[in-house]
Protein backbone atom coordinates (compact mmCIF):
# COMPACT_ATOMS: atom_id res chain seq x y z
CA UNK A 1 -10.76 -27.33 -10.26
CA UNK A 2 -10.19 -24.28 -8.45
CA UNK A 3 -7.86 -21.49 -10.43
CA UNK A 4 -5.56 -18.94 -8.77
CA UNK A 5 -4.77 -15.71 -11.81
CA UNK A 6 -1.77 -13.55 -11.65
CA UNK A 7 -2.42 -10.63 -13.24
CA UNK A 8 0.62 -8.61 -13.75
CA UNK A 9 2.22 -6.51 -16.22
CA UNK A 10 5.79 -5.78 -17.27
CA UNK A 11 7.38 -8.05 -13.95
CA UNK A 12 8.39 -11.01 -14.70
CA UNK A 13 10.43 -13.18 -11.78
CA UNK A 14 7.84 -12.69 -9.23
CA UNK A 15 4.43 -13.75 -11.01
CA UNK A 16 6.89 -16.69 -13.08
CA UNK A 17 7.70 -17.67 -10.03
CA UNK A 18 4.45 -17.81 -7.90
CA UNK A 19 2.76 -19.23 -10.36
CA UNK A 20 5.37 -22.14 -10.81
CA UNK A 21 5.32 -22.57 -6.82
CA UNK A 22 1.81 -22.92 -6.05
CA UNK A 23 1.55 -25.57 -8.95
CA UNK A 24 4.48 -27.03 -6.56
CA UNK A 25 2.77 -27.16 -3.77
CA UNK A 26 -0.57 -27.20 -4.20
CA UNK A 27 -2.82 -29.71 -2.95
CA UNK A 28 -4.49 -31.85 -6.40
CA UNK A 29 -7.51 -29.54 -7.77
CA UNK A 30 -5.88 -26.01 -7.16
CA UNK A 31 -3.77 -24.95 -9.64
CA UNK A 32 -2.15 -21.33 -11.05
CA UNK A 33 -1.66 -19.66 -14.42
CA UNK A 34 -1.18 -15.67 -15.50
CA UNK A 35 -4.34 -14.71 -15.56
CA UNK A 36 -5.93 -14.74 -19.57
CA UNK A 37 -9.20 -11.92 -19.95
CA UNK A 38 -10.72 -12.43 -22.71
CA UNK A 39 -14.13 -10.71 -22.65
CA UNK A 40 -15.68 -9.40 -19.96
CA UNK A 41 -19.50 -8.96 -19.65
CA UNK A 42 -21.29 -7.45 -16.49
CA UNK A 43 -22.57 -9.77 -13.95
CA UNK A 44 -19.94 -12.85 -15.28
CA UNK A 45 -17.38 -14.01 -13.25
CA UNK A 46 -13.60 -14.39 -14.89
CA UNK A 47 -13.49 -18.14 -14.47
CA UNK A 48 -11.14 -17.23 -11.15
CA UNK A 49 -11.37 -18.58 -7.51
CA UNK A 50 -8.40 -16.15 -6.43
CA UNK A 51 -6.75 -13.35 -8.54
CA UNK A 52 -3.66 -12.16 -7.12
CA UNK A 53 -3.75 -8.55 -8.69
CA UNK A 54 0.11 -6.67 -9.36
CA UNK A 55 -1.23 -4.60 -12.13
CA UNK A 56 -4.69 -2.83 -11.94
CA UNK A 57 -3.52 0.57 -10.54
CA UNK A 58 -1.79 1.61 -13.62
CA UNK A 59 -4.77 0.47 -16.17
CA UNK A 60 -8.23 1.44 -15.39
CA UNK A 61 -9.59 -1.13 -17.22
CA UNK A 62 -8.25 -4.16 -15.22
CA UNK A 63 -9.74 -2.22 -12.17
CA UNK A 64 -13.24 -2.31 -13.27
CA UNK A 65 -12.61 -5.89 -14.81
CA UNK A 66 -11.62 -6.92 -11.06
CA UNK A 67 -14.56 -5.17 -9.60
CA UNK A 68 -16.63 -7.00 -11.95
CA UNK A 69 -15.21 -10.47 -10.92
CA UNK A 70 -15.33 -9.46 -7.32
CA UNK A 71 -18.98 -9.17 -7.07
CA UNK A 72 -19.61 -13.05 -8.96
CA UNK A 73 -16.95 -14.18 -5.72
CA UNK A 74 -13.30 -14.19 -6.55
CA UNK A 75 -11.04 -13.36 -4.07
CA UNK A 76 -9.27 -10.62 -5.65
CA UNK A 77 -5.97 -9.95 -3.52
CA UNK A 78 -5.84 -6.69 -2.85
CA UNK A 79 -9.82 -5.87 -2.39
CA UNK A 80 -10.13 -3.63 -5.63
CA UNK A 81 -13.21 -1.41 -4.20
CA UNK A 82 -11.09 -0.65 -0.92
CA UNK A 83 -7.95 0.33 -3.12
CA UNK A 84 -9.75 2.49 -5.41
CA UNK A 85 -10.66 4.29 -2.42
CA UNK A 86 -7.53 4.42 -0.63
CA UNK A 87 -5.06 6.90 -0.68
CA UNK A 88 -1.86 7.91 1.97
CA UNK A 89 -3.55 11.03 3.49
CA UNK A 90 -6.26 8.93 4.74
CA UNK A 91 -3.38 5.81 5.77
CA UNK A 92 -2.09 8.38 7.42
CA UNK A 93 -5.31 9.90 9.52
CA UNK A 94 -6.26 6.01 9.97
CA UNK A 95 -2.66 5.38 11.81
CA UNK A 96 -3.44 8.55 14.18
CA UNK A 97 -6.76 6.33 15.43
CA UNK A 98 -4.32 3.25 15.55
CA UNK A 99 -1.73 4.71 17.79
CA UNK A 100 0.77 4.39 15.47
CA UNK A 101 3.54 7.40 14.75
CA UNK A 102 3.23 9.18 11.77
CA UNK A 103 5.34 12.24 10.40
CA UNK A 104 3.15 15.64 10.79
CA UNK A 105 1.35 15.72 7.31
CA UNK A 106 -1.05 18.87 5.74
CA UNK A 107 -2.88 18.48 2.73
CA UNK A 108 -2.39 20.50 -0.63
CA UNK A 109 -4.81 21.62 -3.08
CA UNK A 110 -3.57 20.89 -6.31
CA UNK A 111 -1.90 23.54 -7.67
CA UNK A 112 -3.73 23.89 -11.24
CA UNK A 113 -7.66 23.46 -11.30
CA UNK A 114 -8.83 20.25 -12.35
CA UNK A 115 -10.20 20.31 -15.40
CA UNK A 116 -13.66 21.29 -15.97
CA UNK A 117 -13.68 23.52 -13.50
CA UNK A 118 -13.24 27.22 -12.56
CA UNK A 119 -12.54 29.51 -9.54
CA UNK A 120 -16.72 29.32 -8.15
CA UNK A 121 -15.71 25.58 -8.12
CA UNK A 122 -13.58 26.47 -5.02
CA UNK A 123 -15.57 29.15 -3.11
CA UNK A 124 -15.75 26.90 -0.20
CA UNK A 125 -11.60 27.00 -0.13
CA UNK A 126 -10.36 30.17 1.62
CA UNK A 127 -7.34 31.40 -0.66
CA UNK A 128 -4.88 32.44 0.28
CA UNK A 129 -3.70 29.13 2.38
CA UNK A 130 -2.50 29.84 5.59
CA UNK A 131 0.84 29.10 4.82
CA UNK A 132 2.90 30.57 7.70
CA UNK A 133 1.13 28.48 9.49
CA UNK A 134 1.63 25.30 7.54
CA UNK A 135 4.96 26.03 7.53
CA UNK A 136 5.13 26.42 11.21
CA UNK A 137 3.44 23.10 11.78
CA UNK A 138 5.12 20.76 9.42
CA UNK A 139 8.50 22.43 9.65
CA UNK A 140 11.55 22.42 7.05
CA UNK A 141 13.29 20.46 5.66
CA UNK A 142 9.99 19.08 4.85
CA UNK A 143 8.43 16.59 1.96
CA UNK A 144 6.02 16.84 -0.74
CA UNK A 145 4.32 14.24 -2.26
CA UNK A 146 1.45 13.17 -3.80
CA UNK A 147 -1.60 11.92 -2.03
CA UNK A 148 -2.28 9.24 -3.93
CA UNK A 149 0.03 7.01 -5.73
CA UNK A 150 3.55 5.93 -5.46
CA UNK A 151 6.75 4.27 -7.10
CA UNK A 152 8.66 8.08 -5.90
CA UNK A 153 7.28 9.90 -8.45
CA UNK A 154 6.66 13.31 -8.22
CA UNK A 155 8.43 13.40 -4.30
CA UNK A 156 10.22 16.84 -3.65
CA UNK A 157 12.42 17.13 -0.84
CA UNK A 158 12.03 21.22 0.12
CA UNK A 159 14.36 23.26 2.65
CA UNK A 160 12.43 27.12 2.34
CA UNK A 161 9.68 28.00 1.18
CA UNK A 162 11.01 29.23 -2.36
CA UNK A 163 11.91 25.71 -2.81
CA UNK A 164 8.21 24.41 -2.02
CA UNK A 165 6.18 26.94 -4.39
CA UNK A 166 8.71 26.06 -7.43
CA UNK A 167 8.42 22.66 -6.53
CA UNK A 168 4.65 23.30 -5.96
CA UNK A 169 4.49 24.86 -9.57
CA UNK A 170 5.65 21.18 -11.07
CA UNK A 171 2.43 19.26 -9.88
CA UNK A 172 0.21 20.81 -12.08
CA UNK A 173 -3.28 18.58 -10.96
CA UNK A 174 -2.02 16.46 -8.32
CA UNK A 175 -3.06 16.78 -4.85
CA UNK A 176 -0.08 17.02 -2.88
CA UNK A 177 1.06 16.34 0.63
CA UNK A 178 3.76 18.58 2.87
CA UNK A 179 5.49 16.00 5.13
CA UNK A 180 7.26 16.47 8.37
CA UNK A 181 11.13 15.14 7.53
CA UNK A 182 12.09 12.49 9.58
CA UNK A 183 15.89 12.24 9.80
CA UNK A 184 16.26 8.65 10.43
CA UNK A 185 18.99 6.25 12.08
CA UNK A 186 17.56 3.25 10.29
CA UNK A 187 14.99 2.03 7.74
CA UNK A 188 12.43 -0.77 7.26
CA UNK A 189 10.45 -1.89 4.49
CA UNK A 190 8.23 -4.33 5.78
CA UNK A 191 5.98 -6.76 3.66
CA UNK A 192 2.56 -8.04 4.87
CA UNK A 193 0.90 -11.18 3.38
CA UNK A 194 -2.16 -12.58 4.19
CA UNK A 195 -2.96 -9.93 6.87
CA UNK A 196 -0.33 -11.97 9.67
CA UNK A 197 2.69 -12.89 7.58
CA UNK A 198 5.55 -10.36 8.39
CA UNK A 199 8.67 -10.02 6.90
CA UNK A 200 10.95 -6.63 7.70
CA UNK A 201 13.49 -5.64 5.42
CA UNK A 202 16.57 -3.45 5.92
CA UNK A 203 16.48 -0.66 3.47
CA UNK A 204 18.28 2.63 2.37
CA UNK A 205 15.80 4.88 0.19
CA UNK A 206 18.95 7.04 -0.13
CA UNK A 207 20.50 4.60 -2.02
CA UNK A 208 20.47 4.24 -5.60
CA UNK A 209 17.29 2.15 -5.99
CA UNK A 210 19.52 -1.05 -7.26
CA UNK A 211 21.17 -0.90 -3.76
CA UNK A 212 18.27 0.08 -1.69
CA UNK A 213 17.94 -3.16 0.01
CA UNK A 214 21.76 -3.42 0.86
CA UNK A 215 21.38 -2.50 4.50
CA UNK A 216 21.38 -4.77 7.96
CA UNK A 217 19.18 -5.27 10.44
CA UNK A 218 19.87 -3.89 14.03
CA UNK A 219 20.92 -6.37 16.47
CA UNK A 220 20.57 -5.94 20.38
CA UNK A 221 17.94 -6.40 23.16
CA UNK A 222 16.96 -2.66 22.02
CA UNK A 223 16.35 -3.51 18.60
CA UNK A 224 14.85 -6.74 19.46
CA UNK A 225 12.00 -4.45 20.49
CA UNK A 226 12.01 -2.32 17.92
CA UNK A 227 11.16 -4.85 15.15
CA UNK A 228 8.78 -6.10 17.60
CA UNK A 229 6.87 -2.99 18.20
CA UNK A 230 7.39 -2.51 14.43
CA UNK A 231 5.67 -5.76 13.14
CA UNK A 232 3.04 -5.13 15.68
CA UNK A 233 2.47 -1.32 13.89
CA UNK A 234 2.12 -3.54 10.77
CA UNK A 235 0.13 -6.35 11.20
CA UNK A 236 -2.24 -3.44 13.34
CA UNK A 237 -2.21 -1.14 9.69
CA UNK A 238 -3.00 -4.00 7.49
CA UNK A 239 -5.83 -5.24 10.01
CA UNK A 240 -7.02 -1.56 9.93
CA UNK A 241 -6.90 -1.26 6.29
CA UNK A 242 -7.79 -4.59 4.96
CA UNK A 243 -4.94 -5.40 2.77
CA UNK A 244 -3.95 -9.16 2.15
CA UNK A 245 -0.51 -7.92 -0.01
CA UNK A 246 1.06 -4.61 1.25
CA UNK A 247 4.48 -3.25 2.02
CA UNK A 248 4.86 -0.78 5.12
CA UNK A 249 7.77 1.47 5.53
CA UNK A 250 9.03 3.05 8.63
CA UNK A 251 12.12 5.83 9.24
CA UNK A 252 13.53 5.17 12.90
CA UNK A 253 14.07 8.43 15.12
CA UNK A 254 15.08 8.28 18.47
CA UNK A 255 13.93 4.99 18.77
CA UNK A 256 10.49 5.33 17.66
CA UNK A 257 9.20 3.91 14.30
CA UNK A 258 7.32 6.26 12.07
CA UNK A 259 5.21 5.04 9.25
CA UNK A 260 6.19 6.81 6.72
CA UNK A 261 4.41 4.76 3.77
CA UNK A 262 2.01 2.02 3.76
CA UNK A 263 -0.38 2.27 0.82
CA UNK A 264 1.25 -0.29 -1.60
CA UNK A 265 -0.57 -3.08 -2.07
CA UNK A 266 1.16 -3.94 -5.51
CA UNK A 267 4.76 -3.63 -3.96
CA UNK A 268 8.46 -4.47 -5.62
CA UNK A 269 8.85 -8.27 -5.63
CA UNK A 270 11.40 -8.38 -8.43
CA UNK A 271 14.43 -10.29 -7.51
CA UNK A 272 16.55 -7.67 -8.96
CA UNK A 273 15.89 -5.26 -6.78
CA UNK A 274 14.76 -7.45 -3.13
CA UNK A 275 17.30 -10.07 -3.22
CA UNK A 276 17.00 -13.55 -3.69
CA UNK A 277 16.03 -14.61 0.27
CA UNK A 278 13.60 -11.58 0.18
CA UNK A 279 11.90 -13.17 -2.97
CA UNK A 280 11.78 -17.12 -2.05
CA UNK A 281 9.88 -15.25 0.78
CA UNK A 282 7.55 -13.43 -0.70
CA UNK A 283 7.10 -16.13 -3.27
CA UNK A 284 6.35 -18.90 -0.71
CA UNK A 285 4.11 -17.10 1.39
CA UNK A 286 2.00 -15.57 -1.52
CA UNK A 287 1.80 -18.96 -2.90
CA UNK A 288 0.44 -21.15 0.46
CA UNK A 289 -1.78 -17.29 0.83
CA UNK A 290 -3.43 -18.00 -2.57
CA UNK A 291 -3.70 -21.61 -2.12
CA UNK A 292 -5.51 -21.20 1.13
CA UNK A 293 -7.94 -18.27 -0.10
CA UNK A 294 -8.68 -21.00 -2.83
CA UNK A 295 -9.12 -23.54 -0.29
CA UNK A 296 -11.63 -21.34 1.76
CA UNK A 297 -13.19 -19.64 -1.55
CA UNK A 298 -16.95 -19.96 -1.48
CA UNK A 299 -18.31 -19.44 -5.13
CA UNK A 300 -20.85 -16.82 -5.36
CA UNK A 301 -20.56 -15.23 -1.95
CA UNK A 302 -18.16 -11.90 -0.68
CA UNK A 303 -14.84 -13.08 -0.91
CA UNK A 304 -12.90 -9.93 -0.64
CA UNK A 305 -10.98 -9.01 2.52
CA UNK A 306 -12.57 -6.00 4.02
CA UNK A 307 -10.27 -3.99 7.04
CA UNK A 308 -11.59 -3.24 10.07
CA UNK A 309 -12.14 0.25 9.35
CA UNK A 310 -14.87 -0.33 7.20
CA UNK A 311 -16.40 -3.55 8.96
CA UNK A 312 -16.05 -1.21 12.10
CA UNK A 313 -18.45 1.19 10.67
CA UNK A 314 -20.49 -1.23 8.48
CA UNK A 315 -21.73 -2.04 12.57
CA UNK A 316 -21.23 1.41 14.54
CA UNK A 317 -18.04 0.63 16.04
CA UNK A 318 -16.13 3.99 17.33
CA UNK A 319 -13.70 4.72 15.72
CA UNK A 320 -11.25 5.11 18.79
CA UNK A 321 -12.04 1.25 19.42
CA UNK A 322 -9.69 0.62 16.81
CA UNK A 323 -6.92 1.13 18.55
CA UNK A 324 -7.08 -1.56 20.89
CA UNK A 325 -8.87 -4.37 18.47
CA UNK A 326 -6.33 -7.15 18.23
């Protein structure tokens, strides 16, 4: 019998959901359950063909449980060695190689010292930063945000400098990003599943978050490109970056689509908040994903989905030749 996990966390309607849809649908000897750990001893697999993972970047512990499981063969969706090492400033230096737009972006130090260290830990960093000239690059109203993570937290929308340093004095230990504003005519939240299954969503992040998905889709031969053009930015950023479950968003400015964010590979699927024909999609394509990646499972060998990035330089592939894989 091959198993598919769900391991999740405080969500309920999407992994409910999945779970009872790939039991639907699901040829006999595959079937799905929320994923039960128990104990977990090096080397030992989890009892899992697939593990559909919603949970692992707010509890360490899962992480290194997933890792664990990874190396004995279960396809653990999203790759849990590539997302412990991914982070937006990188997304965003990868989608420069890609040829996709991206808002001008500078990286922060964080604004305390990490702890355990002290001022000869940063003799390499030339303080003062040359902030007149950040500022003249990135441009205000600008962004800050940090440089890994997500779920808006800590996001400060600046309009001087005054406003960035007091905002800057909030982060405390987070390494922060200053973001070129993109005033946008429309919004996209796009998910990815499976690394070729695209779905793009209207959305208003100005919106209460409740009503963020209460937007339409352009219509026109104009926008018929633009969502073309847009799902060919994503499919290209989830190729690059090896994701099997992602979300990619993109602010519209004079007609060009600019990532914005695309590092969430444990995105909202509550019906609550995507809508009920967002969710039966997500649902049904995660499901016949999972089901497939349990068909195609081979026990004991690599069956994580690595991006192109890294198989790229795994053989000495330039990086420039990114841009044009398909």
């Amino acid at each position: 019998m091959k198993k598919i996990g769900i391991l999740h966390g405080m969500e309920s309607s999407f992994p409910e959901a999945f779970v009872e849809r790939v039991n639907q649908i699901a040829p006999t000897g595959i079937s799905a359950e929320r994923m039960i750990v128990e104990k977990v001893l090096q080397g030992e697999s989890s009892g899992y063909d697939v593990i559909i993972d919603r949970i692992s970047q707010d509890v360490p512990f899962y992480r290194a449980m997933l890792k664990n499981t990874a190396l004995t063969g279960t396809a653990v969706i999203n790759n849990p060695f590539w997302w412990s090492a991914d982070e937006k400033f990188f997304n965003n230096a990868l989608a420069v190689h890609l040829g996709v737009p991206v808002p001008k972006t500078v990286l922060l130090p964080s604004k305390e010292r990490p702890t355990d260290t002290s001022e000869t830990s940063f003799r390499n960093l030339k303080f003062p930063l040359p902030w007149g000239d950040i500022f003249e690059h990135i441009g205000f109203p600008a962004y800050m945000k940090p440089h890994s993570g997500g779920g808006w937290k800590s996001v400060y929308k600046v309009r001087n400098p005054d406003e960035l340093f007091n905002a800057y004095d909030e982060t405390d230990q987070l390494v922060m990003l200053l973001q070129e504003e993109i005033v946008f005519t429309d919004y996209f939240r796009c998910y990815c599943i499976g690394g070729k299954e695209v779905r793009i969503m209207p959305y208003e992040p100005r919106n209460p978050h409740h009503l963020r998905y209460d937007a339409t889709l352009p219509t026109g031969t104009q926008a018929k490109k633009l969502l073309a053009t847009v799902k060919d930015y994503v499919l290209k950023l989830n190729k690059a970056l090896g994701y099997d479950f992602n979300t990619v968003e993109f602010a519209v400015k004079d007609g060009i689509p600019y990532a914005i964010d695309f590092c969430n590979p444990a995105p909202d699927a509550d019906i609550n908040s995507v809508g009920q024909e967002n969710f039966d999609w997500v649902v049904e394509t995660a499901a016949k994903v999972a089901i497939d990646r349990a068909k195609k499972h081979k026990p004991g060998k690599d069956n994580l989905t690595w991006g192109t990035f890294i198989s790229s330089a795994v053989i000495g592939k330039d990086l420039a030749s990114l841009k044009s894989d398909k």
